[in-house]
Each structure stands twice: as C-alpha cells, then as structure tokens.
N, C-alpha and C. Protein backbone atom coordinates (compact mmCIF):
# COMPACT_ATOMS: atom_id res chain seq x y z
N UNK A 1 72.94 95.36 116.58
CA UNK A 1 71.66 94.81 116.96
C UNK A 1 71.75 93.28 117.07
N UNK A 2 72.83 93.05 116.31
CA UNK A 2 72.98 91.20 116.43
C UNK A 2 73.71 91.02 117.64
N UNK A 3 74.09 91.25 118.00
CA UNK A 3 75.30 91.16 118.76
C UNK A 3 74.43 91.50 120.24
N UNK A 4 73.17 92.27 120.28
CA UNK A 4 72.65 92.94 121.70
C UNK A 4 71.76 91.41 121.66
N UNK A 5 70.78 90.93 120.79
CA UNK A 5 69.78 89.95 120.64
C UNK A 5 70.49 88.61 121.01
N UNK A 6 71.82 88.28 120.55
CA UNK A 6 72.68 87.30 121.09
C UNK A 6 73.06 87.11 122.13
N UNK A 7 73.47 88.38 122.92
CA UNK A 7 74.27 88.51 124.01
C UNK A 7 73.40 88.31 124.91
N UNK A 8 71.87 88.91 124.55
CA UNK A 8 70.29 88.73 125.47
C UNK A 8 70.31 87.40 125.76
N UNK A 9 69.97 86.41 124.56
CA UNK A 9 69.61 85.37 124.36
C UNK A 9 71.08 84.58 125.53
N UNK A 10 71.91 84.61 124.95
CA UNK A 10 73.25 84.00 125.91
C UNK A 10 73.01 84.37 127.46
N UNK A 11 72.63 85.80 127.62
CA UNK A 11 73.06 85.88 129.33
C UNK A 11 71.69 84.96 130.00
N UNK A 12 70.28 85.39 129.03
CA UNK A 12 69.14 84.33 129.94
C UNK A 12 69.11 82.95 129.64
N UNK A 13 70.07 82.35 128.90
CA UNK A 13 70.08 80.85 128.80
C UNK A 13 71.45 80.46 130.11
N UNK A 14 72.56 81.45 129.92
CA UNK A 14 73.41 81.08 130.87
C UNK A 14 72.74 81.15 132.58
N UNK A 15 72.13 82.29 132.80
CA UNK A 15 71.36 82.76 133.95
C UNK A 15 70.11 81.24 134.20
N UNK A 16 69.49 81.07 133.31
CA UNK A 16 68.49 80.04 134.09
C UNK A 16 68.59 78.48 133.82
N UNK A 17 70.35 78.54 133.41
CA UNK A 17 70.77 76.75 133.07
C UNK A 17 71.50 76.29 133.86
N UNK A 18 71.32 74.91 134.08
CA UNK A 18 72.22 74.32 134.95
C UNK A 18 72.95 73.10 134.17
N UNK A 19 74.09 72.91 133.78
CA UNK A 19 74.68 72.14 133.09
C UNK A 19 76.46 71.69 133.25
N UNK A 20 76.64 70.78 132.76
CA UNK A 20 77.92 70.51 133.61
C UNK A 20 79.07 71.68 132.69
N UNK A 21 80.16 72.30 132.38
CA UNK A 21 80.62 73.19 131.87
C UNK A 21 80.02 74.36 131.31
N UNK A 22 79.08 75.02 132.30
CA UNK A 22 79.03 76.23 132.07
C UNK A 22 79.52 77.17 132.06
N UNK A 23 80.30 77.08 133.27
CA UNK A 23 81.52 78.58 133.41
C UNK A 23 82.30 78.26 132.20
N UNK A 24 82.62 77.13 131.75
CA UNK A 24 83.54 76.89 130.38
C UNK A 24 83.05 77.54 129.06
N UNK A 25 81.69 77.50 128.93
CA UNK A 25 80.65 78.04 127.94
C UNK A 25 81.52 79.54 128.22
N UNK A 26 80.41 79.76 129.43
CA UNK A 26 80.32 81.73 129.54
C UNK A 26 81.94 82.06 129.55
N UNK A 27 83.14 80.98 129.91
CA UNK A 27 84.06 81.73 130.12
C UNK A 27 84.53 81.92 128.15
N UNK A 28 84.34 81.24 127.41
CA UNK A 28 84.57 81.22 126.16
C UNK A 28 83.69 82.33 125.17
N UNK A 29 82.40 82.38 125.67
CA UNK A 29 81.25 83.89 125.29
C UNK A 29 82.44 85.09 125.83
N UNK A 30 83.33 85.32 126.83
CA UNK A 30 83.61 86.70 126.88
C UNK A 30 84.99 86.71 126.72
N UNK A 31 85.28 85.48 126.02
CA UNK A 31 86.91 85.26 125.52
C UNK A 31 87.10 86.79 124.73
N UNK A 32 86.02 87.22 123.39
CA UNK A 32 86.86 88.28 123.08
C UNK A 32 87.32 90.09 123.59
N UNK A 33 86.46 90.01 124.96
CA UNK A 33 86.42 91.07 125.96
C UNK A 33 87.92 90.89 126.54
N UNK A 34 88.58 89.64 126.78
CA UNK A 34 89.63 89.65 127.17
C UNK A 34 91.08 88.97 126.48
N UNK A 35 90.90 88.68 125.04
CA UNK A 35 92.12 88.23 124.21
C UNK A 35 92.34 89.60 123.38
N UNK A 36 93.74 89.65 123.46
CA UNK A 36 94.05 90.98 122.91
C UNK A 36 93.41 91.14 121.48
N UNK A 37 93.05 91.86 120.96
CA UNK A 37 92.29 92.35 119.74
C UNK A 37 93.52 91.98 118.36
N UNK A 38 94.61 91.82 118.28
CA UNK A 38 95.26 90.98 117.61
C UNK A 38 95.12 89.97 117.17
N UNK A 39 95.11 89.42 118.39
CA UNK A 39 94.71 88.18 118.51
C UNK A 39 93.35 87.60 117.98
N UNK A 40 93.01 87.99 118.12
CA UNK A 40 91.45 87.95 117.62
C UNK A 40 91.48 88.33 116.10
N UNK A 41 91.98 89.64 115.43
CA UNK A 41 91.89 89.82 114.10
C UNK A 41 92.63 88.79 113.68
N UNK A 42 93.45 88.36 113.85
CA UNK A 42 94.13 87.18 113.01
C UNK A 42 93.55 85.77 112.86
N UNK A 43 93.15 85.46 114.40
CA UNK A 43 91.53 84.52 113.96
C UNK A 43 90.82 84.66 113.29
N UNK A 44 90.14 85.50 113.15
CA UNK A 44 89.15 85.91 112.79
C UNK A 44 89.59 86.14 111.12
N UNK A 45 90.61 86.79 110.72
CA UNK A 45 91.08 86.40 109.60
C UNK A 45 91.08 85.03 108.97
N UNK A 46 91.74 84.20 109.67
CA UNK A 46 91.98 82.99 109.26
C UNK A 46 90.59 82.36 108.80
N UNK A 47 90.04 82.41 110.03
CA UNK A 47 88.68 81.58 109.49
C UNK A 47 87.89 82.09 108.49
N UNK A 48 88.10 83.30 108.67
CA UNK A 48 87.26 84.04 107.39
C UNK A 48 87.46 83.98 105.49
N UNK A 49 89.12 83.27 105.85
CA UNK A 49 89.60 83.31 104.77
C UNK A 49 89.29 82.05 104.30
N UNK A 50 89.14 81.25 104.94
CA UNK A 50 88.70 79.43 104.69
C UNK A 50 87.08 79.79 103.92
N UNK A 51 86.34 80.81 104.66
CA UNK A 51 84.87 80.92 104.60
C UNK A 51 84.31 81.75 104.16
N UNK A 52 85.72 82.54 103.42
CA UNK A 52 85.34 83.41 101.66
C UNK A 52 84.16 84.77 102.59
N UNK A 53 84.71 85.21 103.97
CA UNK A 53 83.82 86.31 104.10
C UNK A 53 84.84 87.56 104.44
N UNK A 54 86.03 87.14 103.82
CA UNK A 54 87.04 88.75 103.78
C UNK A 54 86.69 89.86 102.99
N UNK A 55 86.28 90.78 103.74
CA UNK A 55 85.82 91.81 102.47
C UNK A 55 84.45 91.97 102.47
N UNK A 56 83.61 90.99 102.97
CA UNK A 56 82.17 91.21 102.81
C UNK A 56 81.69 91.79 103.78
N UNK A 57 80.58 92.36 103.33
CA UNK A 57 79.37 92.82 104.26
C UNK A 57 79.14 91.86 105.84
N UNK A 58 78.52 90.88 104.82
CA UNK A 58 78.31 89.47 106.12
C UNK A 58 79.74 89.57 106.68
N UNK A 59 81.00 89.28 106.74
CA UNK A 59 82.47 89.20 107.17
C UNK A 59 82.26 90.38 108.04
N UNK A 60 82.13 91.61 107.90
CA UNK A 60 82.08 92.56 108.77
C UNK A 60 80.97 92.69 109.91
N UNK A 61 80.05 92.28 109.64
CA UNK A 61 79.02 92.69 111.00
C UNK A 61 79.22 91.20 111.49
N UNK A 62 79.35 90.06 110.90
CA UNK A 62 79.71 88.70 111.84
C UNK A 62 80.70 89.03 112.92
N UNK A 63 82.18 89.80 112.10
CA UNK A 63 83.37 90.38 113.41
C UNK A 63 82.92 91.10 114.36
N UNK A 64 82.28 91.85 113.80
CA UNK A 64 82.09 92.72 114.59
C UNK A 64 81.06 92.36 115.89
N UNK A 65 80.13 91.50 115.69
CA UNK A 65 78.83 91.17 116.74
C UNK A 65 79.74 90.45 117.78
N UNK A 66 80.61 89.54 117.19
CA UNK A 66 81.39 88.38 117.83
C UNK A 66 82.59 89.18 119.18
N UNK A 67 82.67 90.43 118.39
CA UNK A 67 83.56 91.27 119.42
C UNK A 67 82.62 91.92 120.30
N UNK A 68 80.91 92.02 119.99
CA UNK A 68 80.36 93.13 120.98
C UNK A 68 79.75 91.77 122.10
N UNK A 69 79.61 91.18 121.33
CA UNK A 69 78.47 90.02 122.37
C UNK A 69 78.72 90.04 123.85
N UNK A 70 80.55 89.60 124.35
CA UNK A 70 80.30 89.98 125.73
C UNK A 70 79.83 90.85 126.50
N UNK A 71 80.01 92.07 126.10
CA UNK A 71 79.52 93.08 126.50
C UNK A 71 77.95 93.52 126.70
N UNK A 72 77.08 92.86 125.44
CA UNK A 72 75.95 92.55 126.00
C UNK A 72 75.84 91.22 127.12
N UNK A 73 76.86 90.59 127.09
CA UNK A 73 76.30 89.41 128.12
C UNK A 73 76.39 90.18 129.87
N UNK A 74 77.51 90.85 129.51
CA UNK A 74 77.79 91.99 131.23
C UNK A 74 76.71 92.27 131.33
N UNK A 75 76.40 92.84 130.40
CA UNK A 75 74.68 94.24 131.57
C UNK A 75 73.71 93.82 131.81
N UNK A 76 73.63 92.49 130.61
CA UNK A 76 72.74 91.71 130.46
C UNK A 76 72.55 90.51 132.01
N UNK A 77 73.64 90.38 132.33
CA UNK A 77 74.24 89.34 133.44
C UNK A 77 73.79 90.28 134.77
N UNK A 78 74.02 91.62 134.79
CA UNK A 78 73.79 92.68 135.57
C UNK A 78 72.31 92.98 135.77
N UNK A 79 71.54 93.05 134.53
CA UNK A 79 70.19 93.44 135.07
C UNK A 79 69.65 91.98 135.38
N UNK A 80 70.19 90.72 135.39
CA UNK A 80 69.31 89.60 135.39
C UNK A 80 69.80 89.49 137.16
N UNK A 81 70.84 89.98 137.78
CA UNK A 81 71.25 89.67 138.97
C UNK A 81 70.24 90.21 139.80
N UNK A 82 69.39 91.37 139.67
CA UNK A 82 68.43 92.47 140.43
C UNK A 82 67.13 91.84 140.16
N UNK A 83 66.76 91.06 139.18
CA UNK A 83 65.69 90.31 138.89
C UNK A 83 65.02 89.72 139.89
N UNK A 84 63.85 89.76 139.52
CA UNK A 84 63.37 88.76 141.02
C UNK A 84 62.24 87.69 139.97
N UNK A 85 62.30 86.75 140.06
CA UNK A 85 61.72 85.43 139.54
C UNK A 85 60.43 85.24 139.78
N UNK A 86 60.00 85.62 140.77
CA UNK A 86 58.77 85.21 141.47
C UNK A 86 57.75 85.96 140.70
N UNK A 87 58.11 87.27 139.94
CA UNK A 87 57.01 87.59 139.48
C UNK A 87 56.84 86.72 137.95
N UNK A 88 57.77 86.39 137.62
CA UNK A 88 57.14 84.90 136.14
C UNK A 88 56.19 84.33 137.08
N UNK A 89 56.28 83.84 138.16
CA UNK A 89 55.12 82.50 138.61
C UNK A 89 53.84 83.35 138.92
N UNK A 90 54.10 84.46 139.35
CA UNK A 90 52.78 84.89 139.67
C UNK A 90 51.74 85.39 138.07
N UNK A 91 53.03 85.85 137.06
CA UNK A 91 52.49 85.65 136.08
C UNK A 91 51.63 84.53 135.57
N UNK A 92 52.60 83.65 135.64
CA UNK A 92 51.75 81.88 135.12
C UNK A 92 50.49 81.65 136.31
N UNK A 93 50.57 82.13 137.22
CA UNK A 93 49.52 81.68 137.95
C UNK A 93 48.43 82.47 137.60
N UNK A 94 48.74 83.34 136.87
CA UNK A 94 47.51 84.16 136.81
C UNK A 94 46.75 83.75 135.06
N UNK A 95 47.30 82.96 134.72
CA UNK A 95 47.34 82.50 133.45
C UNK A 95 47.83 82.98 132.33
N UNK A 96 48.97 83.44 132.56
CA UNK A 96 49.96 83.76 131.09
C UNK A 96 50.76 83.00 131.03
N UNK A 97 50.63 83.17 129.01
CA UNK A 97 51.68 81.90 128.72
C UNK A 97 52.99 82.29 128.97
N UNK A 98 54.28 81.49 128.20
CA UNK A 98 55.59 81.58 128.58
C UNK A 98 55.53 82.63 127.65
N UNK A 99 55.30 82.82 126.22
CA UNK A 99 55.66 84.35 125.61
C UNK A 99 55.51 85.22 125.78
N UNK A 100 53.90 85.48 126.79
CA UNK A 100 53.75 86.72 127.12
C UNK A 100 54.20 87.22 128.50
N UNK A 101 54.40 86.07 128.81
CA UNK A 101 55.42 86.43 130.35
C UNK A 101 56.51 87.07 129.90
N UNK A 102 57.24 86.57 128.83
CA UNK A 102 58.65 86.87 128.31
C UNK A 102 58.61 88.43 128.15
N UNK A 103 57.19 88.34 127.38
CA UNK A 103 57.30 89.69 126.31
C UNK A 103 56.60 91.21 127.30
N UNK A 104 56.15 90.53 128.34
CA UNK A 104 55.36 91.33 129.26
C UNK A 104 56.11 92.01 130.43
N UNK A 105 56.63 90.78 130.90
CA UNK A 105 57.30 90.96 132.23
C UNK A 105 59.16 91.11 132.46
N UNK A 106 59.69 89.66 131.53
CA UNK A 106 60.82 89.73 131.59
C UNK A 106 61.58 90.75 130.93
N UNK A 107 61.45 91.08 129.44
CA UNK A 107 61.56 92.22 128.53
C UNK A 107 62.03 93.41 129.37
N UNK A 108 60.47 94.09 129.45
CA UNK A 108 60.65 95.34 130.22
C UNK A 108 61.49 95.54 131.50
N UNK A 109 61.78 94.62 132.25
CA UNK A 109 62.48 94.43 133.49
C UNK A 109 64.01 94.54 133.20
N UNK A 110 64.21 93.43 132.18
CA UNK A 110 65.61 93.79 131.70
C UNK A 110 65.84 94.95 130.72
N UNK A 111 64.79 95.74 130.28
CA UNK A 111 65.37 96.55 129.13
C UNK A 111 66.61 97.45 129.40
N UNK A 112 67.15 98.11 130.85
CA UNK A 112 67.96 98.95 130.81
C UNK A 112 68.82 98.34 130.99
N UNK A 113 69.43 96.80 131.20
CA UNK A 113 70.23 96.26 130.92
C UNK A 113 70.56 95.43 129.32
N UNK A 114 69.48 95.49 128.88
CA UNK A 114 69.37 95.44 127.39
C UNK A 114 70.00 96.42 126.51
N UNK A 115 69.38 98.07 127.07
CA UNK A 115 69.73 99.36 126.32
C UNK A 115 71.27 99.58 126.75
N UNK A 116 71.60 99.34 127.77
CA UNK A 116 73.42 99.03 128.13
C UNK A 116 73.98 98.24 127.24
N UNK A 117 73.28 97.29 127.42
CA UNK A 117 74.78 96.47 126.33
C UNK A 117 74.46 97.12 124.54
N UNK A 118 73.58 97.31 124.71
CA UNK A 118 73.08 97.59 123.28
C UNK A 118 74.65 98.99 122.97
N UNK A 119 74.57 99.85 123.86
CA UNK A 119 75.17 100.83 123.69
C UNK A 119 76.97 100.55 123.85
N UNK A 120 77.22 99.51 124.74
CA UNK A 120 78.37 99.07 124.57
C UNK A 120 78.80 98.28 123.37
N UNK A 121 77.67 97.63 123.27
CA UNK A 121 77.72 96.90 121.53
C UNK A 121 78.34 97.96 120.44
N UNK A 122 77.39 99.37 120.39
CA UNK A 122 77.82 99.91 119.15
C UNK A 122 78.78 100.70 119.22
N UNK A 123 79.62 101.08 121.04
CA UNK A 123 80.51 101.58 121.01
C UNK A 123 81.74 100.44 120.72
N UNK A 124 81.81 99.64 121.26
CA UNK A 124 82.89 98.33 120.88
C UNK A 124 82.83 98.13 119.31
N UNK A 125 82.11 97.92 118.37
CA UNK A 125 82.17 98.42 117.25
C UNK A 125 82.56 99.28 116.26
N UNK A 126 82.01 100.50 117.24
CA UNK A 126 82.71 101.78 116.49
C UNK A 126 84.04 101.99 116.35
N UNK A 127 84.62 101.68 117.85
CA UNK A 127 86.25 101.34 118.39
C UNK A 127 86.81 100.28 117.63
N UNK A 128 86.36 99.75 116.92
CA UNK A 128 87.14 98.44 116.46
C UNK A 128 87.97 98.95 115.29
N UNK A 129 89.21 98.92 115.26
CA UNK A 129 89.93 98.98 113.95
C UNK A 129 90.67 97.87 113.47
N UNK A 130 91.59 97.41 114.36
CA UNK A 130 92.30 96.31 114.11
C UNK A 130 91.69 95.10 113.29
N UNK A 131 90.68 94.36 114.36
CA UNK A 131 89.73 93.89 112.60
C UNK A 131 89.33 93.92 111.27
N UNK A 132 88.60 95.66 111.73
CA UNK A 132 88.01 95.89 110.47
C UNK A 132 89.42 96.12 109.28
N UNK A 133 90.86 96.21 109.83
CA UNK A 133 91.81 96.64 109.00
C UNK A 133 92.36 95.57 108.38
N UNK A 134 91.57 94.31 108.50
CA UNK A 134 92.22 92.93 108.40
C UNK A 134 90.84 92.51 107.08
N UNK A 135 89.89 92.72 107.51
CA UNK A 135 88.61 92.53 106.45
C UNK A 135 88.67 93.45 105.29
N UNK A 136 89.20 94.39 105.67
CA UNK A 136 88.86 95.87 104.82
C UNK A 136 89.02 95.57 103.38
N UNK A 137 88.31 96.21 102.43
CA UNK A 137 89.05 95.78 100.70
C UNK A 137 88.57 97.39 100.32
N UNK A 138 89.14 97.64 99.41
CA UNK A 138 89.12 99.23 98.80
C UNK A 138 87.89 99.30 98.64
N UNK A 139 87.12 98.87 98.72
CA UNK A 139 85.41 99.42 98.24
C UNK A 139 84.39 99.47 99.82
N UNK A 140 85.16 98.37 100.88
CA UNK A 140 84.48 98.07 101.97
C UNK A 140 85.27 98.95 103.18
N UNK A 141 85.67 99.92 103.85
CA UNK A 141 85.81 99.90 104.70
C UNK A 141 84.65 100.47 105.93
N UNK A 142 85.43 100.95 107.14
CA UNK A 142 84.60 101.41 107.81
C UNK A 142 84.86 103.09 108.62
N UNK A 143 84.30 104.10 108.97
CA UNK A 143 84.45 105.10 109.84
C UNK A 143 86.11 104.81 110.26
N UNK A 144 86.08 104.39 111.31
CA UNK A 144 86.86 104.19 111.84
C UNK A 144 88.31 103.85 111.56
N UNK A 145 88.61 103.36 110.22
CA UNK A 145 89.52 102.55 109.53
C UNK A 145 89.97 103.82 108.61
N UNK A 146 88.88 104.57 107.82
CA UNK A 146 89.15 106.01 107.11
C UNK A 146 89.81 106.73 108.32
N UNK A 147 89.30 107.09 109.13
CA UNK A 147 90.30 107.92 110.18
C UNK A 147 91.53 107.79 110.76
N UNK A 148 91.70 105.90 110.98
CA UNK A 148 92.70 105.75 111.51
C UNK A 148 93.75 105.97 109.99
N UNK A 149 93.37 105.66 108.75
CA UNK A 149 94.29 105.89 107.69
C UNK A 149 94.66 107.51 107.19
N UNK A 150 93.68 107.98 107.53
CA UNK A 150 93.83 109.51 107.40
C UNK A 150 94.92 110.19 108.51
N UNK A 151 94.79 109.96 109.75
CA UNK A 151 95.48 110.78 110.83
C UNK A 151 97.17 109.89 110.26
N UNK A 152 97.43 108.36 109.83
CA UNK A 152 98.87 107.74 110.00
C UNK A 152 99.55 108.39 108.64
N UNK A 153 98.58 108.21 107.53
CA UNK A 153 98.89 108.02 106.13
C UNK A 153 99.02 109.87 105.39
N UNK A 154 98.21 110.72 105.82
CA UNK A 154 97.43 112.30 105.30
C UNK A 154 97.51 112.83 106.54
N UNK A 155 97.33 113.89 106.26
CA UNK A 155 96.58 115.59 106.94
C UNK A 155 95.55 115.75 106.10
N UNK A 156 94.47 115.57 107.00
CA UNK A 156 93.26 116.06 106.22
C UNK A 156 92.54 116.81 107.13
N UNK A 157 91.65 117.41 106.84
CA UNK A 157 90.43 118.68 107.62
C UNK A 157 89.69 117.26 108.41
N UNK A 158 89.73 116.36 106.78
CA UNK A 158 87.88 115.57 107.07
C UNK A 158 88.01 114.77 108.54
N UNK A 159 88.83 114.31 108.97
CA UNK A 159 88.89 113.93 110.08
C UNK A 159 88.80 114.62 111.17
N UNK A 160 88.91 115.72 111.39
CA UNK A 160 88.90 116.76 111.89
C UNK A 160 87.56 117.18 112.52
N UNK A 161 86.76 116.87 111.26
CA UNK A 161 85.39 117.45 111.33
C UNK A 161 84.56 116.09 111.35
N UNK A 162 84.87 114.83 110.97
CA UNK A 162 84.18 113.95 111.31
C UNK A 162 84.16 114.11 112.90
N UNK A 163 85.80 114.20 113.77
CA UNK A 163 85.71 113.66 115.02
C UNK A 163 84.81 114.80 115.90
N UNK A 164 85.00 116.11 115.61
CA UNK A 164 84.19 117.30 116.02
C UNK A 164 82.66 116.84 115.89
N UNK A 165 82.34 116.33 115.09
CA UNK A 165 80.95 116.05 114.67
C UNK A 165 80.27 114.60 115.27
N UNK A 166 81.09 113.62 116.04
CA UNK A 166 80.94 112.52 116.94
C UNK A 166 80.94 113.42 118.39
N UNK A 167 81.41 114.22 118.54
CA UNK A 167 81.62 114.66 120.03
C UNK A 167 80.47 115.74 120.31
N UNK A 168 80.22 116.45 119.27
CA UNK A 168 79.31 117.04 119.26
C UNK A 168 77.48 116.73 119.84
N UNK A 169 77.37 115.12 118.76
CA UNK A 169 76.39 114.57 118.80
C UNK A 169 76.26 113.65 119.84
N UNK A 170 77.01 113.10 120.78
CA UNK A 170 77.60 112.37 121.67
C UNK A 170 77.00 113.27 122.83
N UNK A 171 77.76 114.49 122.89
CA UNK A 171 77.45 115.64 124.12
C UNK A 171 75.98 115.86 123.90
N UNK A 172 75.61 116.05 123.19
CA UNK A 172 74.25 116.44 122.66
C UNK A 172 73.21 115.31 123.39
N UNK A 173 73.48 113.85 123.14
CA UNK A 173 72.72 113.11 123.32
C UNK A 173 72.52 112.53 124.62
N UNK A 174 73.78 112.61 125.34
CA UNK A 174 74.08 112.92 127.04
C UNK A 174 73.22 113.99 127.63
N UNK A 175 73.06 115.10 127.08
CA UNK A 175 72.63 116.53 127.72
C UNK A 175 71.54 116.23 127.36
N UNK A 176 70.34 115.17 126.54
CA UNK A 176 69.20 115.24 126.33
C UNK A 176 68.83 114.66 126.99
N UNK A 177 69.45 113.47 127.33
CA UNK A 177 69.14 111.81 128.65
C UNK A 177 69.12 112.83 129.63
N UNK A 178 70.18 113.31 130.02
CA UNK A 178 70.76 113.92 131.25
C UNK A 178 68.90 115.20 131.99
N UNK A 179 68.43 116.04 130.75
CA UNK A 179 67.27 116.61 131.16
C UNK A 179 65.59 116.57 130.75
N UNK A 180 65.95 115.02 130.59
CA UNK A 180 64.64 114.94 129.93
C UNK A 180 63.69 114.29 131.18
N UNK A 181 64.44 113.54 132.40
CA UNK A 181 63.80 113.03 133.71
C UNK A 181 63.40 114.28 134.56
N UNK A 182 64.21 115.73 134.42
CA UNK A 182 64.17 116.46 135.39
C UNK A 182 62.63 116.92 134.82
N UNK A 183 62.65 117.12 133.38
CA UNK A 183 61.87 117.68 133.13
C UNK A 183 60.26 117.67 133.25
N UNK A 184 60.62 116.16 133.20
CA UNK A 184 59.00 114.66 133.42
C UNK A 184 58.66 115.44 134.69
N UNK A 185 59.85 114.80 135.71
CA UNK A 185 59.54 115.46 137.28
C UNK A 185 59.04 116.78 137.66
N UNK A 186 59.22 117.72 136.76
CA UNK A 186 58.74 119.13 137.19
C UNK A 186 57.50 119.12 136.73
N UNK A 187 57.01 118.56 135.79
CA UNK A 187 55.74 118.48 135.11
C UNK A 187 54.75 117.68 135.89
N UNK A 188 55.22 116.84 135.98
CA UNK A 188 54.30 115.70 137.64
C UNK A 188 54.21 116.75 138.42
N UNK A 189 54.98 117.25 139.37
CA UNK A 189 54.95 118.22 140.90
C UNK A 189 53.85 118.93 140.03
C-alpha cells in the first residue's frame, strides 16, 4: 500500500512537472525494475546496516515498497497517458476546489491504473526473496523465504500445500473478475 500511494504520488508529480533533470529523477524511480535484484539486496543491505533496520519490521516493508514503486509508477504513467486534462478546468470552472477535483475527478479516472500497480506492487513483493533473505533474522522472515528454504534445505508437504493454496485462490479470484461484468450485463439487458 506504500509503495502504490508513492508510486501515485511520483507518476502525477512526474506527469504534470516541468523541471530541468527529470528523466534523471524518473530514470532513478525505476532504477530498481531494472538493476539486478542482487544488486539491490546488497544495497539495500548496506544501508540498512548503517540504519539499524536489518531484521525489522520497518527494514522489511521500506525494501520492499522501494522494489514495488516502479511498477506503480508504469500503470500509473499508463492511465495518466489516456487522461484528458480538460476535464480539471471544467471542474474549476464550475467551482471546485483543487481537492475535490483531485478526489472527484482525477482519483476515479486513474483508479484502474492505480488498482494495476497496486497489484503489481503486491505481486513484486510476494516474488521478492533475495532481499528479504538478506533482512531475514530467525524470528522475522517472510512466505516466500520459508518456501524458498524449505524446497533447497527439506522435503516438506507444507510447501506443497501452501503453493496449491496460492494457485487455488489466485484462479479463484481471476474466475470471479473474469464473471462478475458478464453478469452486471445480463442483469441490465
């Protein structure tokens, strides 16, 4: 959720600014979409270790937002490209302020590029091991880090049935998106 509210905030400040090194900005926002994930845990180590957040709570969802953010800045960058501007002014002309323009007009317009990155957010997350295997301390880990230690380290069932039980709920939640428009539509006709 940090990581979707950031990536929001980043793509409509990059989208309606004009400033001298911007592409330098945005090209540095989606640095970790494209530096190998190594690379990155070992940063991300380092600094963390200066700033006493190895192992923590805060240490883990900070890595983790910092790895999803580009990804909200894509969809986010994507639904702002289809945007059309003109309806803010007709807003203000009609006398709304800048928040409720925001909260009225811009919001809802971008939300399915909002609910995209949101979902790439918590899949880039979920996927993350290499990090979290660098933060991890015996009391903190994550999903993902238990499995990857279970399938290298054990034979166990539980992995087994965790991953059965992601695919399950996954298919499930596809096949509900997938007939819940047909269903609206038959009910309208």
């Amino acid at each position: 959720m940090i990581a979707t509210a950031v990536g929001t905030a980043a793509a409509i400040a990059l989208d309606r600014s004009q400033f001298r090194g911007r592409s330098a900005v945005q090209g540095a926002m989606m640095a970790p979409a494209i530096v190998p994930s190594i690379v990155i845990a070992v940063a991300i180590y380092i600094m963390f270790l200066r700033w006493h957040l190895t192992g923590s709570l805060v240490g883990f969802v900070a890595a983790h937002s910092i790895l999803a953010v580009p990804f909200v800045i894509v969809a986010v960058n994507t639904a702002l490209a289809n945007y059309d501007r003109t309806v803010e002014h007709a807003s203000a002309s009609l006398g709304a302020g800048p928040i409720t323009t925001f909260r009225r007009i811009v919001l809802p317009s971008l939300a399915p590029g909002i609910a995209s990155g949101f979902v790439f957010a918590f899949v880039t997350s979920f996927d993350e091991v290499v990090v979290a295997l660098f933060l991890q301390t015996p009391d903190l880990r994550t999903l993902p880090v238990k499995m990857y230690n279970s399938i290298t380290l054990q034979i166990d069932p539980t992995i087994a049935a965790a991953s059965s039980l992601i695919v399950v709920i996954t298919t499930g939640v596809l096949l509900i998106a997938q007939f819940l428009p047909r269903r609206r539509n038959e009910n309208a006709s």
